[in-house]
Each structure stands twice: as C-alpha cells, then as structure tokens.
PDB file of N, CA and C in Angstrom:
ATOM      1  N   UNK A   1       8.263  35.656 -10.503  1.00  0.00           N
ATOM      2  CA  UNK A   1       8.184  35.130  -9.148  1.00  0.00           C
ATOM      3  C   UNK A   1       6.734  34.867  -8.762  1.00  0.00           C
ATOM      4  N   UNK A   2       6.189  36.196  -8.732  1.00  0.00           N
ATOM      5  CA  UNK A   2       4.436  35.437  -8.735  1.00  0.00           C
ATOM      6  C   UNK A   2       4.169  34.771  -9.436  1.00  0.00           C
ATOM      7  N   UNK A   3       4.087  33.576 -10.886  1.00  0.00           N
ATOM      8  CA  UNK A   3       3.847  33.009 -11.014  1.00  0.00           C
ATOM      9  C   UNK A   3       4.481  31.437 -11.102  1.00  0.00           C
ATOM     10  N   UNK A   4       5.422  31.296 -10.798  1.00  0.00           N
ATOM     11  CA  UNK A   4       5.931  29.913  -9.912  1.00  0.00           C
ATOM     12  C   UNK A   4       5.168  30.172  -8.467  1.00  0.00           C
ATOM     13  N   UNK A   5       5.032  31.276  -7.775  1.00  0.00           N
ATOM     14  CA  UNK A   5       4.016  30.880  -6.352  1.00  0.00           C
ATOM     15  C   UNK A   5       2.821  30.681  -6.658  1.00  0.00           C
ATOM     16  N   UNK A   6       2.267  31.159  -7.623  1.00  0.00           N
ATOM     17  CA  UNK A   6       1.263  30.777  -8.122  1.00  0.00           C
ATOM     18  C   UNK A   6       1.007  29.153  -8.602  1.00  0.00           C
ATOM     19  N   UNK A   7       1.928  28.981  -9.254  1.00  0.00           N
ATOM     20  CA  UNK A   7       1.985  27.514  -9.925  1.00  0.00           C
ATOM     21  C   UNK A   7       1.887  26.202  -8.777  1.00  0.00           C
ATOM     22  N   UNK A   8       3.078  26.652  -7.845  1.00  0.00           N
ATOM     23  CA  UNK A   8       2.885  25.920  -6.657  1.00  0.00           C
ATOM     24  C   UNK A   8       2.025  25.429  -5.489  1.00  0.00           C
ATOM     25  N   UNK A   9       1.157  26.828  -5.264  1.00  0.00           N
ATOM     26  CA  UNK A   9      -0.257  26.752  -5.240  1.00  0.00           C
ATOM     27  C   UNK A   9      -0.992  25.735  -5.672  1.00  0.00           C
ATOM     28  N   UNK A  10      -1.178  26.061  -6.948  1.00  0.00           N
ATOM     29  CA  UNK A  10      -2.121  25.245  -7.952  1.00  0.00           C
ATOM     30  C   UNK A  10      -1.672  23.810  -7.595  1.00  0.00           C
ATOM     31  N   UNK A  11      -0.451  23.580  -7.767  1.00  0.00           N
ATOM     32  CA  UNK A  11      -0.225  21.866  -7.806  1.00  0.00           C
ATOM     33  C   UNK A  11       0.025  21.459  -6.651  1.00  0.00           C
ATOM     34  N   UNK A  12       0.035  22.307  -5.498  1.00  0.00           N
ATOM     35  CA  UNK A  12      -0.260  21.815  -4.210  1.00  0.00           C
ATOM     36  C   UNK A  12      -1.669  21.691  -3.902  1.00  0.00           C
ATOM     37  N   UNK A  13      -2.450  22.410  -4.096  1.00  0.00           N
ATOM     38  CA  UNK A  13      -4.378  22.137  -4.105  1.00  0.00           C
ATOM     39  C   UNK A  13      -4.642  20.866  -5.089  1.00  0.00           C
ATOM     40  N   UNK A  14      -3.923  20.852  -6.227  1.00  0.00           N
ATOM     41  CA  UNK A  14      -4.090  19.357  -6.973  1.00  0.00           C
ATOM     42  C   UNK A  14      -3.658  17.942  -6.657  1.00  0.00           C
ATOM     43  N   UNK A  15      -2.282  18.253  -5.898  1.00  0.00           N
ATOM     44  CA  UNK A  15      -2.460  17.162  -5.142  1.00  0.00           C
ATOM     45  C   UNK A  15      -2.700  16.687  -3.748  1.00  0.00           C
ATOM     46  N   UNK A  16      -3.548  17.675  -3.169  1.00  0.00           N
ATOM     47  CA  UNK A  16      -3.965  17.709  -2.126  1.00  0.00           C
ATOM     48  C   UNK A  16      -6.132  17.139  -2.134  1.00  0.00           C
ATOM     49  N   UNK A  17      -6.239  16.712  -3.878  1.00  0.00           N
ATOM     50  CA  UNK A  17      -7.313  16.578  -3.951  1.00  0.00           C
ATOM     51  C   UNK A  17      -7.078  15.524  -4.556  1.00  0.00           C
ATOM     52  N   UNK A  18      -6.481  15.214  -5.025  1.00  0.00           N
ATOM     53  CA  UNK A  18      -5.748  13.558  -5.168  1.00  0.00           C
ATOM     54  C   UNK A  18      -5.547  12.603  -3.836  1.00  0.00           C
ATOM     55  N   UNK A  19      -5.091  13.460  -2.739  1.00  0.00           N
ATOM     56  CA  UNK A  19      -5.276  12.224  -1.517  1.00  0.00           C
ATOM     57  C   UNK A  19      -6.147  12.463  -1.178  1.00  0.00           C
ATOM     58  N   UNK A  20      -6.998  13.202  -1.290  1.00  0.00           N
ATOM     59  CA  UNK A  20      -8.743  13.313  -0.838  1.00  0.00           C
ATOM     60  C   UNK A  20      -9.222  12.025  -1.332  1.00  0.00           C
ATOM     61  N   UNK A  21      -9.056  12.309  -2.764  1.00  0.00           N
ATOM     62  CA  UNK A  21      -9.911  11.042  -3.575  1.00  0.00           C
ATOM     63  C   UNK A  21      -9.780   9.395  -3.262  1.00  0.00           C
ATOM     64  N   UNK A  22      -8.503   9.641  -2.766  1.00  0.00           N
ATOM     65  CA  UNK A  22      -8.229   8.434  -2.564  1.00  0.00           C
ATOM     66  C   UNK A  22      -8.320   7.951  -0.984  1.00  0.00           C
ATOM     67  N   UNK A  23      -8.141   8.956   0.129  1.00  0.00           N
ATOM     68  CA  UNK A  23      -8.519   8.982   1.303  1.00  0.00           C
ATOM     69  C   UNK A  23      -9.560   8.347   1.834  1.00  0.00           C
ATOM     70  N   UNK A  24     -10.409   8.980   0.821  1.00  0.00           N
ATOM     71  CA  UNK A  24     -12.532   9.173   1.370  1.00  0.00           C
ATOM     72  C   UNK A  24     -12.898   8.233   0.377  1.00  0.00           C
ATOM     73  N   UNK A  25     -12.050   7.413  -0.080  1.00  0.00           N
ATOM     74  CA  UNK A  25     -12.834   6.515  -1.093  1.00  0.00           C
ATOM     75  C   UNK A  25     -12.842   4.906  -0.625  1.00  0.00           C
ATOM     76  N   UNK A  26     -13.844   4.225  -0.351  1.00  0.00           N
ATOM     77  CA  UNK A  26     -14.067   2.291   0.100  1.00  0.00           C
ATOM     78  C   UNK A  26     -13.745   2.123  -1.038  1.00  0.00           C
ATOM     79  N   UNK A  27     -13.312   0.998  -0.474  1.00  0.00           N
ATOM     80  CA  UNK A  27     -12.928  -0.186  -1.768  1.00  0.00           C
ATOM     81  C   UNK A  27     -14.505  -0.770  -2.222  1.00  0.00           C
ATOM     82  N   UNK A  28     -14.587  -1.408  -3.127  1.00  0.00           N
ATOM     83  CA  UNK A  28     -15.853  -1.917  -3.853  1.00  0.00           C
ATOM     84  C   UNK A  28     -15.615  -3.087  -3.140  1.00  0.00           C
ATOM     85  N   UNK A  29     -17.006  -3.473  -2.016  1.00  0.00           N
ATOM     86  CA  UNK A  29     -17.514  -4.767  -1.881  1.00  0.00           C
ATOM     87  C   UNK A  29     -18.007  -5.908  -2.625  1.00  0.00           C
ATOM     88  N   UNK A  30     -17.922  -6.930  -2.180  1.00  0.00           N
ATOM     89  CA  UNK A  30     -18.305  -8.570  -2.672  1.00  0.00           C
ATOM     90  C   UNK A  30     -19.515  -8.592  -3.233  1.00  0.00           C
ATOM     91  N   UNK A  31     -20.243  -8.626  -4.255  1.00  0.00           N
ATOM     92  CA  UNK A  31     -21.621  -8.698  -3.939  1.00  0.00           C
ATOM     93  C   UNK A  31     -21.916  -9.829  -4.025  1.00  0.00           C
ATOM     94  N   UNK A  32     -21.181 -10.846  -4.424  1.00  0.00           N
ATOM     95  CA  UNK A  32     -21.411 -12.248  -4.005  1.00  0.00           C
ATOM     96  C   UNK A  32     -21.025 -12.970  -3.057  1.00  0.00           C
ATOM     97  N   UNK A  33     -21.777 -13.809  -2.337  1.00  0.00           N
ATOM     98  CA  UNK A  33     -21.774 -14.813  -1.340  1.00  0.00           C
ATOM     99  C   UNK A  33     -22.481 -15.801  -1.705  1.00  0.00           C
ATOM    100  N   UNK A  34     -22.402 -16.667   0.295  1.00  0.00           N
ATOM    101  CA  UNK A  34     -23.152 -17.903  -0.279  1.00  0.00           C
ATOM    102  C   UNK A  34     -24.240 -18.038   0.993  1.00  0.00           C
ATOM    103  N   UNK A  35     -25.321 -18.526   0.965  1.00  0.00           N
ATOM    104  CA  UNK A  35     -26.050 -19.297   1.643  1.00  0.00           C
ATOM    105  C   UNK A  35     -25.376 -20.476   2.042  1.00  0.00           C
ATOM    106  N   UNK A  36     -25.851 -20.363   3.845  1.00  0.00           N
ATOM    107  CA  UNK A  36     -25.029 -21.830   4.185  1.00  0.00           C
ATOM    108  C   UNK A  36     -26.845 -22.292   4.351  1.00  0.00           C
ATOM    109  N   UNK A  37     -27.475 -23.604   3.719  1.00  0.00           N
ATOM    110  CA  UNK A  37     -28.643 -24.157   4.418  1.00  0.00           C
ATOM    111  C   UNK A  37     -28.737 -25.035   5.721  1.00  0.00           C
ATOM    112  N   UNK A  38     -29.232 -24.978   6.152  1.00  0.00           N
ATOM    113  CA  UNK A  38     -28.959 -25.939   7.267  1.00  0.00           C
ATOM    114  C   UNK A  38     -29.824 -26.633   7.612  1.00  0.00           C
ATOM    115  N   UNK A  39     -30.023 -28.175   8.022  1.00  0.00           N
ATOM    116  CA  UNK A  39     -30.839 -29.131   8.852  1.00  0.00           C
ATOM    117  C   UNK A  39     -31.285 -28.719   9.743  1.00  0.00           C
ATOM    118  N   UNK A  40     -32.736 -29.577  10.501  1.00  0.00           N
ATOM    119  CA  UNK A  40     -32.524 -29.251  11.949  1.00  0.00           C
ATOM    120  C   UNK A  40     -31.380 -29.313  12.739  1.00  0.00           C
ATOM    121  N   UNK A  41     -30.441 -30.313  12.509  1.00  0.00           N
ATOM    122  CA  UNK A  41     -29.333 -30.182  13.286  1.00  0.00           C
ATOM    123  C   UNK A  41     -28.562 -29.045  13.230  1.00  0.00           C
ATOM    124  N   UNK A  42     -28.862 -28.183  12.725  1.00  0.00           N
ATOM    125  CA  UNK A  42     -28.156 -26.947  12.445  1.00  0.00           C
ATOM    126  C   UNK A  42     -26.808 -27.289  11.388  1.00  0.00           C
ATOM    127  N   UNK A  43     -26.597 -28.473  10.641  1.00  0.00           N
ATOM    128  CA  UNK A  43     -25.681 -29.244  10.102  1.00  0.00           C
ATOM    129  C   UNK A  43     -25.594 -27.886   8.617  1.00  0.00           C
ATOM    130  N   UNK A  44     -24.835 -27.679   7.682  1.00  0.00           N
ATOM    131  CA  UNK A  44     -24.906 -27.493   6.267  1.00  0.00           C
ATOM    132  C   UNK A  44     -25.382 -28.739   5.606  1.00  0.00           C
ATOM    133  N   UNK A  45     -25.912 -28.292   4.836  1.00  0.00           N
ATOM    134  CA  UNK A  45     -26.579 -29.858   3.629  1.00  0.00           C
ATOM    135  C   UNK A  45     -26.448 -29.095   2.098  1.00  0.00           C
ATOM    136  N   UNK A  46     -26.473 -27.319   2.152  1.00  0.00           N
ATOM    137  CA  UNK A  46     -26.051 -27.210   0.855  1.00  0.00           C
ATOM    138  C   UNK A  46     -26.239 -25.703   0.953  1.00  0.00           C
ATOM    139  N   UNK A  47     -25.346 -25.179  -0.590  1.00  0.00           N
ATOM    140  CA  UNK A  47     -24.623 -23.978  -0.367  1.00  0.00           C
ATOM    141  C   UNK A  47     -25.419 -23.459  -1.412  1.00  0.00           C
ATOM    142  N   UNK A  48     -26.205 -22.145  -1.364  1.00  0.00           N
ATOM    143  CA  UNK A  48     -26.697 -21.333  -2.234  1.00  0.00           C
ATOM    144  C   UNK A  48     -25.686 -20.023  -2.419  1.00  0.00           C
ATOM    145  N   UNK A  49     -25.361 -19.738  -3.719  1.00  0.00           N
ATOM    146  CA  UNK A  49     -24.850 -18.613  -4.724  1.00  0.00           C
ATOM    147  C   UNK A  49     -25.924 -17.618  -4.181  1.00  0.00           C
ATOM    148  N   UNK A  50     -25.879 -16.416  -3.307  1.00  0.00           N
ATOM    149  CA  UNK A  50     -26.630 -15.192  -3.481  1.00  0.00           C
ATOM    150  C   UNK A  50     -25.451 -13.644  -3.863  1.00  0.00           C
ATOM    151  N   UNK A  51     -26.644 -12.524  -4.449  1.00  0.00           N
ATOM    152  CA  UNK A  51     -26.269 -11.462  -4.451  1.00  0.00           C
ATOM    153  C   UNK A  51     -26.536 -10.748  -3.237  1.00  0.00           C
ATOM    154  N   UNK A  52     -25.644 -10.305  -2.632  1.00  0.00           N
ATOM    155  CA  UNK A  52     -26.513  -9.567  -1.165  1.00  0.00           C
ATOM    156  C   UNK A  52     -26.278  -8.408  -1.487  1.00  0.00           C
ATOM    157  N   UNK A  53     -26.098  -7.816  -2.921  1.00  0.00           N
ATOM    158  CA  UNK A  53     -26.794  -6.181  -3.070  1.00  0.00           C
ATOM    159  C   UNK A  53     -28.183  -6.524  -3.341  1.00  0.00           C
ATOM    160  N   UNK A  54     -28.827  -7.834  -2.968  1.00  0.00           N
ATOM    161  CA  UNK A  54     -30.188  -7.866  -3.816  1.00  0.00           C
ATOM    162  C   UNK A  54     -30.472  -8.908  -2.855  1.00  0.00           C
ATOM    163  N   UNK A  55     -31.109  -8.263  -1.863  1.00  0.00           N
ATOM    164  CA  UNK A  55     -31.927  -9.319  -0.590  1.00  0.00           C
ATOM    165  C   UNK A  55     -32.821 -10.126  -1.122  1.00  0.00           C
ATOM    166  N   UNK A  56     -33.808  -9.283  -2.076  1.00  0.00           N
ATOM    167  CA  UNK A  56     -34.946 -10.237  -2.583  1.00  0.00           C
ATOM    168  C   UNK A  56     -34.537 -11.553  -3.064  1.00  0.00           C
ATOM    169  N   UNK A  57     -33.018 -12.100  -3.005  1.00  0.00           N
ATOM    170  CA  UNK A  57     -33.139 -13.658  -3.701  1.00  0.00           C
ATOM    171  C   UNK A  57     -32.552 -14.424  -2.675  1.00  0.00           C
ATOM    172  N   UNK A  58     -32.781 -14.184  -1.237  1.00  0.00           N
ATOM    173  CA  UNK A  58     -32.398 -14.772  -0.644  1.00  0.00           C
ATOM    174  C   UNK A  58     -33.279 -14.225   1.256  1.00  0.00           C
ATOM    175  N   UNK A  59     -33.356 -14.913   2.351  1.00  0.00           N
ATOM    176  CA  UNK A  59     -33.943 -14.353   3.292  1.00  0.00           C
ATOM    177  C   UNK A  59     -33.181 -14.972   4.281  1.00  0.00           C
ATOM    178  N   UNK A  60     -32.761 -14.449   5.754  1.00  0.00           N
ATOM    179  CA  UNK A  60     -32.089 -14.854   6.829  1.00  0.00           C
ATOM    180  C   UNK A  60     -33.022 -14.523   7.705  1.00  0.00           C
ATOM    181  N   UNK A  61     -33.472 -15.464   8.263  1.00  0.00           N
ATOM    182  CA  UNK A  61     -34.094 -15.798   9.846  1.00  0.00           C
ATOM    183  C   UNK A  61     -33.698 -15.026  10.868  1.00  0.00           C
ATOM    184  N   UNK A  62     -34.211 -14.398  11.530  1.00  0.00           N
ATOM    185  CA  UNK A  62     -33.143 -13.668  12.729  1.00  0.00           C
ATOM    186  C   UNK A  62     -33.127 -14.584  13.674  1.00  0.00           C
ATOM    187  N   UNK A  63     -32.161 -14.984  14.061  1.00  0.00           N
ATOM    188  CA  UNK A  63     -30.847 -15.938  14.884  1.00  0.00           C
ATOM    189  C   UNK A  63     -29.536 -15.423  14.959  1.00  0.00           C
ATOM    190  N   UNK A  64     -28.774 -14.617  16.091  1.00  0.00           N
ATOM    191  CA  UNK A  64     -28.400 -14.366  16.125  1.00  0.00           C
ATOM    192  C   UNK A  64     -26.613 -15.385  16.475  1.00  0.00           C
ATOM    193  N   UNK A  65     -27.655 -16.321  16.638  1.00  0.00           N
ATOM    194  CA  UNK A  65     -26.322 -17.706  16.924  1.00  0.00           C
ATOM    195  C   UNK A  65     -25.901 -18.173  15.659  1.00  0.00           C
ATOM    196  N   UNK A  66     -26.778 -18.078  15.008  1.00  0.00           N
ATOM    197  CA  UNK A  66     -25.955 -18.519  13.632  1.00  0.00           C
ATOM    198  C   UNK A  66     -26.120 -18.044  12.523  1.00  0.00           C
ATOM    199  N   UNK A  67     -25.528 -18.171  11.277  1.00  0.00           N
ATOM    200  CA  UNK A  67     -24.649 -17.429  10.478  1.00  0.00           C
ATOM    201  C   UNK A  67     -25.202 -17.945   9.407  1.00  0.00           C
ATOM    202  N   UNK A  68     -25.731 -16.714   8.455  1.00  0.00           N
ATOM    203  CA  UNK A  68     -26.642 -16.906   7.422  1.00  0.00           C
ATOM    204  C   UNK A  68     -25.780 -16.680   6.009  1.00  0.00           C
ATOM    205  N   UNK A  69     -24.903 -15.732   5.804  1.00  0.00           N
ATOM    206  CA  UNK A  69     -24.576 -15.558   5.167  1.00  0.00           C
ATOM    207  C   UNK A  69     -22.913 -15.536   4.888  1.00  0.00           C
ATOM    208  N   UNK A  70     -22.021 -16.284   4.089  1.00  0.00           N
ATOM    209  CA  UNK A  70     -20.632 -16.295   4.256  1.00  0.00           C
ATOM    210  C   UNK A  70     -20.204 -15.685   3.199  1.00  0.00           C
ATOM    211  N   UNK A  71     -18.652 -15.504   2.929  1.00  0.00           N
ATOM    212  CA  UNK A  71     -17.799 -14.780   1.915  1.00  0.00           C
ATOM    213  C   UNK A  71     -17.530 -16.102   1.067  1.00  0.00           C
ATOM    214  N   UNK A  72     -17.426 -17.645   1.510  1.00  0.00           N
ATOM    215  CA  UNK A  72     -17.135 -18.530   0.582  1.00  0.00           C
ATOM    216  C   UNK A  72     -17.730 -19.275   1.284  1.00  0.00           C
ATOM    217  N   UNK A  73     -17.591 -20.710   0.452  1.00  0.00           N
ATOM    218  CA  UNK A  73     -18.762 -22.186   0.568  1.00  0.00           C
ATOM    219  C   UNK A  73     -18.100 -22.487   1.837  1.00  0.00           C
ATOM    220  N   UNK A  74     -17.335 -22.618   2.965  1.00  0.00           N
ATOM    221  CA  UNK A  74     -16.755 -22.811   4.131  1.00  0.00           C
ATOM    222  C   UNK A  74     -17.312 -22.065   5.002  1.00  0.00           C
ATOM    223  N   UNK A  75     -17.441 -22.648   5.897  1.00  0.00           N
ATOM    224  CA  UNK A  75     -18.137 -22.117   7.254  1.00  0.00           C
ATOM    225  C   UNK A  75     -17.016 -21.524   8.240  1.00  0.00           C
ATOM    226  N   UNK A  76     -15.938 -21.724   7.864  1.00  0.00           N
ATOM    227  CA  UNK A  76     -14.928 -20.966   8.384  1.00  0.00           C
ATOM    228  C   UNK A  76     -14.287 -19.644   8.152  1.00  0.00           C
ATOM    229  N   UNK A  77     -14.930 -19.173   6.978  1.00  0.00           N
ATOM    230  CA  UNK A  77     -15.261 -18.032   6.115  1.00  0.00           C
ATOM    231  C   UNK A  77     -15.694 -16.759   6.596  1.00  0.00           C
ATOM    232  N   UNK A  78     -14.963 -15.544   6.590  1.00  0.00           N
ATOM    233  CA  UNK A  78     -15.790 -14.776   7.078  1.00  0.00           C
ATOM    234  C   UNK A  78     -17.601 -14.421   7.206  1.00  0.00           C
ATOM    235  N   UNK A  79     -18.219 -13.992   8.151  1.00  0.00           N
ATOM    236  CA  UNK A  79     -19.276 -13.966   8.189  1.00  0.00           C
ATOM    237  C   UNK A  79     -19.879 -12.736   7.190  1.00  0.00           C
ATOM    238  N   UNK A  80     -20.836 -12.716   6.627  1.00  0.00           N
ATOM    239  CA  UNK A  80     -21.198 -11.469   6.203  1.00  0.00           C
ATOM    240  C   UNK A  80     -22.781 -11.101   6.686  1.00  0.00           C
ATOM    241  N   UNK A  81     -23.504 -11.972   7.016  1.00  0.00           N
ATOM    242  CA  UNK A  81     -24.986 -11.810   7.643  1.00  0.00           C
ATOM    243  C   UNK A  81     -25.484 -12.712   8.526  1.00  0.00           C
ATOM    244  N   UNK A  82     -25.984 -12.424   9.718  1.00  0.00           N
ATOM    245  CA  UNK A  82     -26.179 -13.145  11.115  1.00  0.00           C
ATOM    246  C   UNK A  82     -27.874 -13.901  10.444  1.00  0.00           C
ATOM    247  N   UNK A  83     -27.928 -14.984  11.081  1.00  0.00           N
ATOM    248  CA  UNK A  83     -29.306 -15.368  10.718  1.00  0.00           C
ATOM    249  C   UNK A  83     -29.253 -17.308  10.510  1.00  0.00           C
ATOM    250  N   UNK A  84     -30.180 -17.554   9.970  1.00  0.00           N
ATOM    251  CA  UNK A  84     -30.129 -18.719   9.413  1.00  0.00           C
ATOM    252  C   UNK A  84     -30.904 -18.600   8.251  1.00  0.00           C
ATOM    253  N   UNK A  85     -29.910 -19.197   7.121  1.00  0.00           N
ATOM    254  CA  UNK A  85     -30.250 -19.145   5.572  1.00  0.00           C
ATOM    255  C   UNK A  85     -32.093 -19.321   5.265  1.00  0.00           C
ATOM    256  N   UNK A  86     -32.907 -19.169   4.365  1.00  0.00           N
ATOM    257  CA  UNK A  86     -34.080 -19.583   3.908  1.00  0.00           C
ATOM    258  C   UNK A  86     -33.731 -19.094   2.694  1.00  0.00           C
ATOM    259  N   UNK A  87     -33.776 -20.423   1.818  1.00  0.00           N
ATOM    260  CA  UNK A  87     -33.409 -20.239   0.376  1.00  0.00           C
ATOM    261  C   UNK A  87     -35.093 -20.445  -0.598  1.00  0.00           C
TER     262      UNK A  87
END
C-alpha cells in the first residue's frame, strides 16, 4: 500500500512538471521580417528581407505614425516595429 501511494505521488509531481513545461514555455518567434522603404510620399517603393534578432542590419527612424517593420511584404501585415525603415 505504501508504495502505490508512493508511486502516485511520483507520477503526479511528473506530470505536474510536464504542464509546467509546457505552461511557462513561448512559442519561438519570427526572426524574419521585412523592411517596408518608403518615398517622401510615405509611398513603399521596396521591401527589404531583415533579421530583427539582429538590429545591426537594419535601422527604424522613430515615427511613431508609421510602421517600420512588418511580418510579410504587405502593409496590411501585422506590425512588428514602429518607425520608418532606413535600409
């Protein structure tokens, strides 16, 4: 008898650290996006490929009106960084 309560124990703390793991755990982000460039008109004229785990290959203007960084080549795209592109 003590050791089935014992056992039960055990595989109740085991899977009670199994929904931990999976609880407290993010999903793995995008690290790719795109640069939208823009005209003076504030128009797109062309789409830069960046890594945004790696700022250094890419820089956003602070502008808070417009939108430096997207999830895809569409501007309808979720946003991922406020600014205006400098490629």
């Amino acid at each position: 008898m003590k050791i089935s309560v014992l056992n039960l124990l055990r595989g109740g703390v085991f899977s009670l650290a199994v929904v931990a793991a999976f609880a407290f755990t993010q999903p793995l982000k995008v690290t790719t996006a795109y640069g939208a460039e823009r005209n003076d008109d504030d128009e797109v004229i062309a789409w830069h490929q960046v890594d945004i785990s790696n700022p250094q290959n890419y820089e956003c203007e602070t502008n808070p009106s417009l939108v430096c960084i997207y999830e895809e080549q569409d501007v309808t795209s979720p946003m991922v960084a406020p600014g205006k592109f400098l490629p």
